[in-house]
N, C-alpha and C. Protein backbone atom coordinates (compact mmCIF):
# COMPACT_ATOMS: atom_id res chain seq x y z
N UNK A 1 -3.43 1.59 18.67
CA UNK A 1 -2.23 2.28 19.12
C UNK A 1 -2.37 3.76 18.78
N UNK A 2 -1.95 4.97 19.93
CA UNK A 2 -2.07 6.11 19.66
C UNK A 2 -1.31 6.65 18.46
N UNK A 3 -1.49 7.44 17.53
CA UNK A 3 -0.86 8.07 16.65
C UNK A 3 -0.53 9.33 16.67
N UNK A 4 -0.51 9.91 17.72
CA UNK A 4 0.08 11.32 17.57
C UNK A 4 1.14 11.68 17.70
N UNK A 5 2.03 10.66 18.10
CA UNK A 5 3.80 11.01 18.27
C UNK A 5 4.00 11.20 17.28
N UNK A 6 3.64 10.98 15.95
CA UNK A 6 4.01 10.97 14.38
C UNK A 6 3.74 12.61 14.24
N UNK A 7 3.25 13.24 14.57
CA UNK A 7 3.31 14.68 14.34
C UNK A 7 3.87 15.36 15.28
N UNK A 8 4.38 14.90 16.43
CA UNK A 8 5.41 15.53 17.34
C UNK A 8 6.37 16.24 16.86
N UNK A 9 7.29 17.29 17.27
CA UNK A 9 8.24 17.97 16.33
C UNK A 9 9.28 17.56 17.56
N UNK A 10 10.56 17.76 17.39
CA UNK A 10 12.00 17.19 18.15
C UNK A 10 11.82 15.70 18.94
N UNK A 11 12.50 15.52 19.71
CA UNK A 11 12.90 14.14 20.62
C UNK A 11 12.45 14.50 21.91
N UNK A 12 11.48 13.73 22.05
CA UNK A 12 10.84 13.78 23.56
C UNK A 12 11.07 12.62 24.08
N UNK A 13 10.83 12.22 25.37
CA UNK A 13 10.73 10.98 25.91
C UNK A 13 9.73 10.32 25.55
N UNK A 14 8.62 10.81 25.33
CA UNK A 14 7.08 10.32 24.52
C UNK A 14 7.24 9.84 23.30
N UNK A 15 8.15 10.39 22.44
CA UNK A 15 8.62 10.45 21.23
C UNK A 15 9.09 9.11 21.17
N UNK A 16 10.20 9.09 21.76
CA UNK A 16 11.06 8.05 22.34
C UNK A 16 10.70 6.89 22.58
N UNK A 17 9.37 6.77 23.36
CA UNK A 17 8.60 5.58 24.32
C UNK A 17 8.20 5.26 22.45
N UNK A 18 7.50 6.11 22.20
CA UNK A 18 6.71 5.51 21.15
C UNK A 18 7.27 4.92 19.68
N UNK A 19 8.37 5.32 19.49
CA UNK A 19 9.30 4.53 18.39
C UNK A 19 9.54 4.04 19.04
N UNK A 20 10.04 3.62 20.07
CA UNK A 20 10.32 1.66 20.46
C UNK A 20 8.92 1.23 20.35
N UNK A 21 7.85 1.50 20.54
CA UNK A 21 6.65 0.62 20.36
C UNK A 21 6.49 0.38 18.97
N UNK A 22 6.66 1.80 18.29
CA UNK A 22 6.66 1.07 16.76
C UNK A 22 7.56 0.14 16.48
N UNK A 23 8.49 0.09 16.81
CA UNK A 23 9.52 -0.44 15.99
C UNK A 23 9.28 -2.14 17.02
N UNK A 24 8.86 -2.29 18.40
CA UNK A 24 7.96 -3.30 18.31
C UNK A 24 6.95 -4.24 17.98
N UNK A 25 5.80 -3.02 17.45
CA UNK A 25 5.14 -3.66 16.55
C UNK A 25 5.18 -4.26 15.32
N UNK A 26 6.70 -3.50 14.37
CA UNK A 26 7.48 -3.94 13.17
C UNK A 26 7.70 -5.40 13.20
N UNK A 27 8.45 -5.45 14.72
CA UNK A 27 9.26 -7.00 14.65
C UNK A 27 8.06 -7.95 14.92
N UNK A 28 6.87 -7.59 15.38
CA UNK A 28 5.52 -8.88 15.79
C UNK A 28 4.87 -8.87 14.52
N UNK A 29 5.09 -7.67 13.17
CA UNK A 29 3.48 -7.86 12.55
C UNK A 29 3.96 -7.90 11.02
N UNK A 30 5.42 -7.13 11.01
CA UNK A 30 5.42 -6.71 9.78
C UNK A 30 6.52 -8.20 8.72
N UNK A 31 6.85 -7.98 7.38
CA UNK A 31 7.14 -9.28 6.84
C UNK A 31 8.59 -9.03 6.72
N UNK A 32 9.63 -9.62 7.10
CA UNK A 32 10.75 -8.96 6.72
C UNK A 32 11.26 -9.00 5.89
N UNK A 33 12.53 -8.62 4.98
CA UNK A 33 12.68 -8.44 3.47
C UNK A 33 14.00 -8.97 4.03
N UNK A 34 14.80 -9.92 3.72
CA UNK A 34 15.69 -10.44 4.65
C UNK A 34 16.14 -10.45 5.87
N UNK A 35 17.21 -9.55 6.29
CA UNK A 35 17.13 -8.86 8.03
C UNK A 35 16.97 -7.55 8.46
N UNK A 36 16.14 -7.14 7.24
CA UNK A 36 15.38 -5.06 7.27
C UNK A 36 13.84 -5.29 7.19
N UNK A 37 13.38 -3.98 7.21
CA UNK A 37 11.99 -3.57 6.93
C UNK A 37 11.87 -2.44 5.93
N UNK A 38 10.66 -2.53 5.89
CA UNK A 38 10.59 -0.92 4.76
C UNK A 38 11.03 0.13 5.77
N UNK A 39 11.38 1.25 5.60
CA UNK A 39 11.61 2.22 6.59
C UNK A 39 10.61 3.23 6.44
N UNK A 40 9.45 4.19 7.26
CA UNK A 40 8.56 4.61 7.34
C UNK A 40 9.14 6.20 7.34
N UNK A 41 10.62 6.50 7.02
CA UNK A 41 11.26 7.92 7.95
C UNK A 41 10.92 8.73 6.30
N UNK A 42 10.73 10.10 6.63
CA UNK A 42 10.31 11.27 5.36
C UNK A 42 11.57 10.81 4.43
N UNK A 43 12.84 10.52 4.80
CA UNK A 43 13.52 10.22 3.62
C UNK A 43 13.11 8.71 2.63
N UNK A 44 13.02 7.55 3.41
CA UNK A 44 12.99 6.40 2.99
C UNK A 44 11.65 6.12 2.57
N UNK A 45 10.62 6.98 2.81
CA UNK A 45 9.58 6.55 2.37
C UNK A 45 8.84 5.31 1.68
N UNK A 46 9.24 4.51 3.14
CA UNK A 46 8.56 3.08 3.00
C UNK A 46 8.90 2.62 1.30
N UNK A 47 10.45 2.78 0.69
CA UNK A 47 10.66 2.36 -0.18
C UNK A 47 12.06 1.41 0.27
N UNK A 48 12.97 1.90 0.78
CA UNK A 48 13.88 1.32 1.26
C UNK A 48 13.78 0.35 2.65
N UNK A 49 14.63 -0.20 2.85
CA UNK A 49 14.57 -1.22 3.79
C UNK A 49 15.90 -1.43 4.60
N UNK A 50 15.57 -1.10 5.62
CA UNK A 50 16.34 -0.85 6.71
C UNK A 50 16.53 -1.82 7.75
N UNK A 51 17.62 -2.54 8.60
CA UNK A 51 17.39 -3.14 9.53
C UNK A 51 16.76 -2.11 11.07
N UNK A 52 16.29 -2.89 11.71
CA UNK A 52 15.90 -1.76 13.18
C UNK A 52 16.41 -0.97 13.40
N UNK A 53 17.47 -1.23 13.88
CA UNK A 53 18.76 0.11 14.48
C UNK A 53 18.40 1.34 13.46
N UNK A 54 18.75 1.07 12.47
CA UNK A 54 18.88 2.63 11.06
C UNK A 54 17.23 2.60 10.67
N UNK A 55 16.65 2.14 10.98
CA UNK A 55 15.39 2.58 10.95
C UNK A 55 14.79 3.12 12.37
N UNK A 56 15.26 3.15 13.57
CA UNK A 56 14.95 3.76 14.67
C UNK A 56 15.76 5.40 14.77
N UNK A 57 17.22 5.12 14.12
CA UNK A 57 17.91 6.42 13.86
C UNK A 57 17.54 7.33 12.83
N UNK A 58 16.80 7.04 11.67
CA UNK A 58 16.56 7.50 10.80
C UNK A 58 14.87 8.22 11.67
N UNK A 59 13.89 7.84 12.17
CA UNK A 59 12.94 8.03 12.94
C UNK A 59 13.15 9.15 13.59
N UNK A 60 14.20 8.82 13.90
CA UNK A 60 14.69 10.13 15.26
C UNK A 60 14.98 11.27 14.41
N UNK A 61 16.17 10.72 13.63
CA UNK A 61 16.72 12.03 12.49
C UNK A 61 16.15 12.83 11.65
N UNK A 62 15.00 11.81 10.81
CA UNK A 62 14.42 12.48 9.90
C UNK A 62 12.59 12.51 9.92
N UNK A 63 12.37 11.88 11.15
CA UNK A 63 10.63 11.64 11.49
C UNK A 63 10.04 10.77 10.66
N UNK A 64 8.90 10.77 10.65
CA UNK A 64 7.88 9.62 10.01
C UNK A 64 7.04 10.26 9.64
N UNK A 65 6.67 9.72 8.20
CA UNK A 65 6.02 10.50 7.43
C UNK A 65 4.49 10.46 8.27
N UNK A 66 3.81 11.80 7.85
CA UNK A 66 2.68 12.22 8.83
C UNK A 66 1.64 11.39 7.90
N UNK A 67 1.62 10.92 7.04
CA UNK A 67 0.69 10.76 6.67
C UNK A 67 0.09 9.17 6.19
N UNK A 68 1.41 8.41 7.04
CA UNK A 68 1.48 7.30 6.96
C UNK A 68 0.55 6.82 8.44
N UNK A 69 -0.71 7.08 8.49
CA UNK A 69 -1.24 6.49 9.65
C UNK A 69 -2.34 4.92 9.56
N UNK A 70 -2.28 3.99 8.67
CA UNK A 70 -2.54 2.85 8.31
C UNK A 70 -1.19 2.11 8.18
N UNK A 71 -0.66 1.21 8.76
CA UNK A 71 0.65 1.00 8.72
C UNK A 71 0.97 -0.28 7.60
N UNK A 72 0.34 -0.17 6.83
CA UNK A 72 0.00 -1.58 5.93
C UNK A 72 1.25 -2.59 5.32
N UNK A 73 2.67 -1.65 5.00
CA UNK A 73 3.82 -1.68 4.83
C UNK A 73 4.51 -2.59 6.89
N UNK A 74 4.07 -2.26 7.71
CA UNK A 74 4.79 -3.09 8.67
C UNK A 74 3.49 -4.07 9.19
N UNK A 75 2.55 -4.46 8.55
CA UNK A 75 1.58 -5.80 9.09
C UNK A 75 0.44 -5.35 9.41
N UNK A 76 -0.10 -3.98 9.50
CA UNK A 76 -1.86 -3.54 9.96
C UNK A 76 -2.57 -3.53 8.56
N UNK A 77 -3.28 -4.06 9.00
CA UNK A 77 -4.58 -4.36 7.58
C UNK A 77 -5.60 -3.64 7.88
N UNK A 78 -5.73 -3.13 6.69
CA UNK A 78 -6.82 -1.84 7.39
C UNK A 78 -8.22 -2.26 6.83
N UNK A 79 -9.21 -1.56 7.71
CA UNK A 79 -10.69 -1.76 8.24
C UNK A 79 -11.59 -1.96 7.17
N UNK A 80 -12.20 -2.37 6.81
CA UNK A 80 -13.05 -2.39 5.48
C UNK A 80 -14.23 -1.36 6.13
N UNK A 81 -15.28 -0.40 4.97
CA UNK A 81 -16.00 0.24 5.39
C UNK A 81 -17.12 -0.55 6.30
N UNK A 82 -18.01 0.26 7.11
CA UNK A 82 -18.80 -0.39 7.98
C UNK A 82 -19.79 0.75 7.67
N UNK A 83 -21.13 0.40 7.96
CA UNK A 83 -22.57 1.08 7.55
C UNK A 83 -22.75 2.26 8.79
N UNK A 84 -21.62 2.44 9.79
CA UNK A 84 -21.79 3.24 10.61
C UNK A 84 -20.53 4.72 10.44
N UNK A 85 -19.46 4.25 9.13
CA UNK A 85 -18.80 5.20 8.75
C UNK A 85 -18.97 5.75 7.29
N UNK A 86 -19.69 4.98 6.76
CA UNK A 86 -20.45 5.07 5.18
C UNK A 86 -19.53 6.35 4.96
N UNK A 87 -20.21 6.98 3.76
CA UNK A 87 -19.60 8.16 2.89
C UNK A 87 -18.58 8.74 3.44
N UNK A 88 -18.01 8.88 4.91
CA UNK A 88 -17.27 9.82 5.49
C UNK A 88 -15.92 8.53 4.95
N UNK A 89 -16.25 7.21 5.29
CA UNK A 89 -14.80 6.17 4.84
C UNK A 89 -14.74 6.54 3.47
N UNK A 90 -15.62 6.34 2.87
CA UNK A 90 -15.49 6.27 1.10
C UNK A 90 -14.59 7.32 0.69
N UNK A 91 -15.17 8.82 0.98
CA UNK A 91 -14.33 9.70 0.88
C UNK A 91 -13.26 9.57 1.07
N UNK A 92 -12.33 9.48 2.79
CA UNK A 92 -11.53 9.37 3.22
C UNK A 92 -10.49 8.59 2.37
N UNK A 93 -11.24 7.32 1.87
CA UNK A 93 -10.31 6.13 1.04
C UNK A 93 -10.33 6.50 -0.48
N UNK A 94 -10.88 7.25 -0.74
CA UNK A 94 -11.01 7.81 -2.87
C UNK A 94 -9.88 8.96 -2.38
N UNK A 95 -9.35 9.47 -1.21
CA UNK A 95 -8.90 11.22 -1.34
C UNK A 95 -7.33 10.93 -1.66
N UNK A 96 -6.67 11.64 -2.71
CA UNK A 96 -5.72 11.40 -3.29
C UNK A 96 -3.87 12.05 -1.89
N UNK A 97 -4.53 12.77 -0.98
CA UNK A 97 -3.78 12.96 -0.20
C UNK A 97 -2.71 13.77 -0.94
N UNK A 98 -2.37 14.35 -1.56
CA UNK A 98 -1.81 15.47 -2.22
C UNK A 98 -0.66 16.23 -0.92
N UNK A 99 -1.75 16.70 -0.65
CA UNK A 99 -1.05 17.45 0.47
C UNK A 99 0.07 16.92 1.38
N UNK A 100 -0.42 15.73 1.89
CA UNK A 100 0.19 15.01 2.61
C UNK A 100 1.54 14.82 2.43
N UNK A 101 1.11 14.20 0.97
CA UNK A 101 2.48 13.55 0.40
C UNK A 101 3.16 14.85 -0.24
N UNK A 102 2.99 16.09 -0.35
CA UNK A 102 4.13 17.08 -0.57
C UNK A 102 4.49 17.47 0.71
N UNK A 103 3.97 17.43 1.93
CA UNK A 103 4.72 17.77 3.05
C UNK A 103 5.54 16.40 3.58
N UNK A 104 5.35 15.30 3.30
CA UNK A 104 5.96 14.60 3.73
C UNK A 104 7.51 14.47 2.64
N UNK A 105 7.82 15.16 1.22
CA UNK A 105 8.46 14.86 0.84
C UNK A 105 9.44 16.08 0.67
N UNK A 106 8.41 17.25 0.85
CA UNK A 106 9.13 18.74 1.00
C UNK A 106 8.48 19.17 -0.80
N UNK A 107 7.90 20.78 -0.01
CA UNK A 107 7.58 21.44 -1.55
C UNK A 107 9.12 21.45 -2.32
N UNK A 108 9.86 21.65 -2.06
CA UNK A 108 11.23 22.09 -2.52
C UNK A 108 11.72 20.72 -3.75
N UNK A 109 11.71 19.94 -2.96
CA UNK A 109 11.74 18.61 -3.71
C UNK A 109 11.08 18.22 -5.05
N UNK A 110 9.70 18.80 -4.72
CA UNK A 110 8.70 18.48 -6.14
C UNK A 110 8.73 20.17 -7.14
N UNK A 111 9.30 21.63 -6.43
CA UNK A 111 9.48 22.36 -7.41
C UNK A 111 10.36 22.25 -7.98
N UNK A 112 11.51 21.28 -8.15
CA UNK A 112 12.69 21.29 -8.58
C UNK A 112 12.46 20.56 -10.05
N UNK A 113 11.17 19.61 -9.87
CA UNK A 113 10.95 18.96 -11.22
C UNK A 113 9.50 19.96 -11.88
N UNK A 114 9.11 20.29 -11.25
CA UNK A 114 8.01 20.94 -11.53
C UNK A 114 6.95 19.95 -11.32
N UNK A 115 7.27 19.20 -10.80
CA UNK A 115 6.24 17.78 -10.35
C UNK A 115 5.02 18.34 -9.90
N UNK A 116 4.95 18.92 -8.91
CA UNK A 116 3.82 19.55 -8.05
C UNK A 116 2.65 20.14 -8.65
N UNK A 117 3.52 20.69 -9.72
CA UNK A 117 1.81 21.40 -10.64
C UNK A 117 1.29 20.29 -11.71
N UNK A 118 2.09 19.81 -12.18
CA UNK A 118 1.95 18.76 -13.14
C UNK A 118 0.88 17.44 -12.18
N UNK A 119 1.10 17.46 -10.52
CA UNK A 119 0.20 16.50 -9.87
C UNK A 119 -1.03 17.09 -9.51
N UNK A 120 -0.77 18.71 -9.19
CA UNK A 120 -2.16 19.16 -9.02
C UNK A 120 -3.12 19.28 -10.32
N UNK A 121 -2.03 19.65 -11.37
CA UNK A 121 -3.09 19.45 -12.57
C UNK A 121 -3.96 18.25 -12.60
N UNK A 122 -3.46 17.13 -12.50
CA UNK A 122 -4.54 15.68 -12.45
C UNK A 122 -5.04 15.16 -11.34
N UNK A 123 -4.75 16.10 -10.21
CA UNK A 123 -5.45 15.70 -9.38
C UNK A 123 -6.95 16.84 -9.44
N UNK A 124 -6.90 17.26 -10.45
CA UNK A 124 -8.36 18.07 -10.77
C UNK A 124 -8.67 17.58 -11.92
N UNK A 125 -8.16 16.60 -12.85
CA UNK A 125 -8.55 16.45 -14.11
C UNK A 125 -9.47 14.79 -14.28
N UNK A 126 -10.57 15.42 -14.64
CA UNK A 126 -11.23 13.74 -14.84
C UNK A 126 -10.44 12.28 -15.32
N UNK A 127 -10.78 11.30 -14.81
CA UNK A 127 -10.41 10.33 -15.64
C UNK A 127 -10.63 10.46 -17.04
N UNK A 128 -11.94 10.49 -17.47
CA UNK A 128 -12.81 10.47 -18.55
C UNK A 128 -13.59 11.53 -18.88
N UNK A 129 -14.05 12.03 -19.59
CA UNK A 129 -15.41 12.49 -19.53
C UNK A 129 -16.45 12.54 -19.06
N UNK A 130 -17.02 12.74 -17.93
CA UNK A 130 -17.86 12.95 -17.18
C UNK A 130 -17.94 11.81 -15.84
N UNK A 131 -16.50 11.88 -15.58
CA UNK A 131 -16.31 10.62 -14.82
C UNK A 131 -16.14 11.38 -13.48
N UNK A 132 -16.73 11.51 -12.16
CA UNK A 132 -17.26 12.69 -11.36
C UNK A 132 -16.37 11.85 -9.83
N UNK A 133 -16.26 10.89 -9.54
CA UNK A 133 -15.24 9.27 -8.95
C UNK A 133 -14.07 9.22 -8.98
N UNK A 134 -13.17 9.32 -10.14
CA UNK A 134 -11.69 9.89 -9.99
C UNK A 134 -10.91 10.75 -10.93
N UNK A 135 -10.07 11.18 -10.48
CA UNK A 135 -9.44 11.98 -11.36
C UNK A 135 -8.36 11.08 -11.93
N UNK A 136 -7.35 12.12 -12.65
CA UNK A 136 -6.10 10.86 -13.65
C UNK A 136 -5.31 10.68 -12.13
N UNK A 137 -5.26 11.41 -11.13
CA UNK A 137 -4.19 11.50 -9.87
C UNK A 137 -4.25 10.15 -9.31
N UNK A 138 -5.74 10.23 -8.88
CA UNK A 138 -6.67 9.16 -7.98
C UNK A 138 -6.42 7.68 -9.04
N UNK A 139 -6.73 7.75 -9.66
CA UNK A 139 -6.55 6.36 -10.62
C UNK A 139 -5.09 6.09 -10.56
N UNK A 140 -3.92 7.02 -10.65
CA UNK A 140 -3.00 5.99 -11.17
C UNK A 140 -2.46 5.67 -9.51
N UNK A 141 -2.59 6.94 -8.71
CA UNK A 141 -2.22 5.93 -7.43
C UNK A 141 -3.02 4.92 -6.80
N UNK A 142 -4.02 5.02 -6.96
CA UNK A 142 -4.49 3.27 -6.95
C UNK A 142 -4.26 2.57 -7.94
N UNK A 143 -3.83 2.47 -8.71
CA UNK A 143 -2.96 1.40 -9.54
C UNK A 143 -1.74 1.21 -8.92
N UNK A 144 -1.23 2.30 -8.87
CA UNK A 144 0.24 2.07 -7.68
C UNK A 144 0.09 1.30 -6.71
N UNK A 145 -0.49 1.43 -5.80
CA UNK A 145 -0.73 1.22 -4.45
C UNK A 145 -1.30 -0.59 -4.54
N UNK A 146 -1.93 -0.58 -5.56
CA UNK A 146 -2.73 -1.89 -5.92
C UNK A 146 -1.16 -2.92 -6.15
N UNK A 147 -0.38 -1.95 -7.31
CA UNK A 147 0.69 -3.03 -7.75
C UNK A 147 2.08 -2.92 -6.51
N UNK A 148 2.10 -2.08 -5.49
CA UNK A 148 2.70 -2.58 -4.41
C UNK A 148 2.84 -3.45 -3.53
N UNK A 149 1.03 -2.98 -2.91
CA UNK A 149 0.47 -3.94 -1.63
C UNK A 149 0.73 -5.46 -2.57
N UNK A 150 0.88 -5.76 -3.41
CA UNK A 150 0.58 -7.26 -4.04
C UNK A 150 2.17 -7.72 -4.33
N UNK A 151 2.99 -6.81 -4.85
CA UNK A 151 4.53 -6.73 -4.99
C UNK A 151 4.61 -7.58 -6.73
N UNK A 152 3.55 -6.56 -7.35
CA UNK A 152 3.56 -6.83 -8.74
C UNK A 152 5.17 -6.31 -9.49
N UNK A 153 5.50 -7.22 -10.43
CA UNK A 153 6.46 -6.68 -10.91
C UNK A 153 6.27 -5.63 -12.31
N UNK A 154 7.02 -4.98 -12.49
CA UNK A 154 6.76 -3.64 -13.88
C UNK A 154 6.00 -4.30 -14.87
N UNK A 155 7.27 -5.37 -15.47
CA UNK A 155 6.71 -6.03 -16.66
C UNK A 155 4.96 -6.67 -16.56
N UNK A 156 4.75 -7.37 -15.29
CA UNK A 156 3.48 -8.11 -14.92
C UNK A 156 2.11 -7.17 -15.44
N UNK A 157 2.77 -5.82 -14.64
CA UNK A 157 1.83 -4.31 -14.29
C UNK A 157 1.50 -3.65 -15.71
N UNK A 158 2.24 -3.89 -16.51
CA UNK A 158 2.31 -3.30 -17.91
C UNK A 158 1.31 -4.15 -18.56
């Protein structure tokens, strides 16, 4: 499925066509959490759960985060590396996405805690000592991401 409506800016008819396809593909692939889904929009950030309707309005209102292009949260399972994308996947899948995720949440948002420098600091800082593979950034969001996709609970994760 094409992904570029996700960086579209206002309401187009393209725009349009293509959140009903997402929000088609939601109802064929994704798991439902009673009668909602996670919601994918820059506010809800695939934390909250929305039925269709307020997740198609929220789409419109507030967009979809750009950097959500593996949809793993509504049912796409993504690709395992293959010997014909070698180092360029590896990379791609170790990169802590920084960027991403401050435009998808707004600089304004993370200078208010001072979050932003405090993430760029570890997203330059080794795990370990001469550990060259991840930084403290990269490690704990794959621990995150690990204790989501699985729907580990705090206490379990601890």
């Amino acid at each position: 499925m094409d992904r570029s409506w996700m960086n579209e800016h206002g309401i187009s008819q393209d725009f349009e066509k293509e959140v009903f396809e997402f929000l088609l593909y939601v109802q064929e692939h994704a798991n439902l959490m009673g009668e909602t889904y996670f919601c994918p929009c820059v506010h809800c950030l695939n934390q909250i759960c929305q039925d269709l309707d307020n997740m198609r309005d929220h789409l419109f209102t507030c967009g979809i985060m750009r950097s959500y292009t593996i949809w793993t949260w509504h049912g796409e399972v993504p690709h395992k590396p293959t010997t014909s994308r070698g180092a360029n996947y590896v990379e791609e899948w170790m990169s802590d996405h920084l960027e991403d995720m401050v435009r998808d949440v707004g600089e304004v948002n993370f200078g208010r805690a001072h979050l932003y420098d405090s993430l760029k600091n570890d997203s330059k800082e080794e795990l370990y000592t001469g550990c060259t593979n991840f930084t403290q950034l990269l490690a704990t969001l794959k621990f995150l991401s690990l204790k989501a996709r699985n729907r580990w609970t705090d206490k379990s994760f601890t």
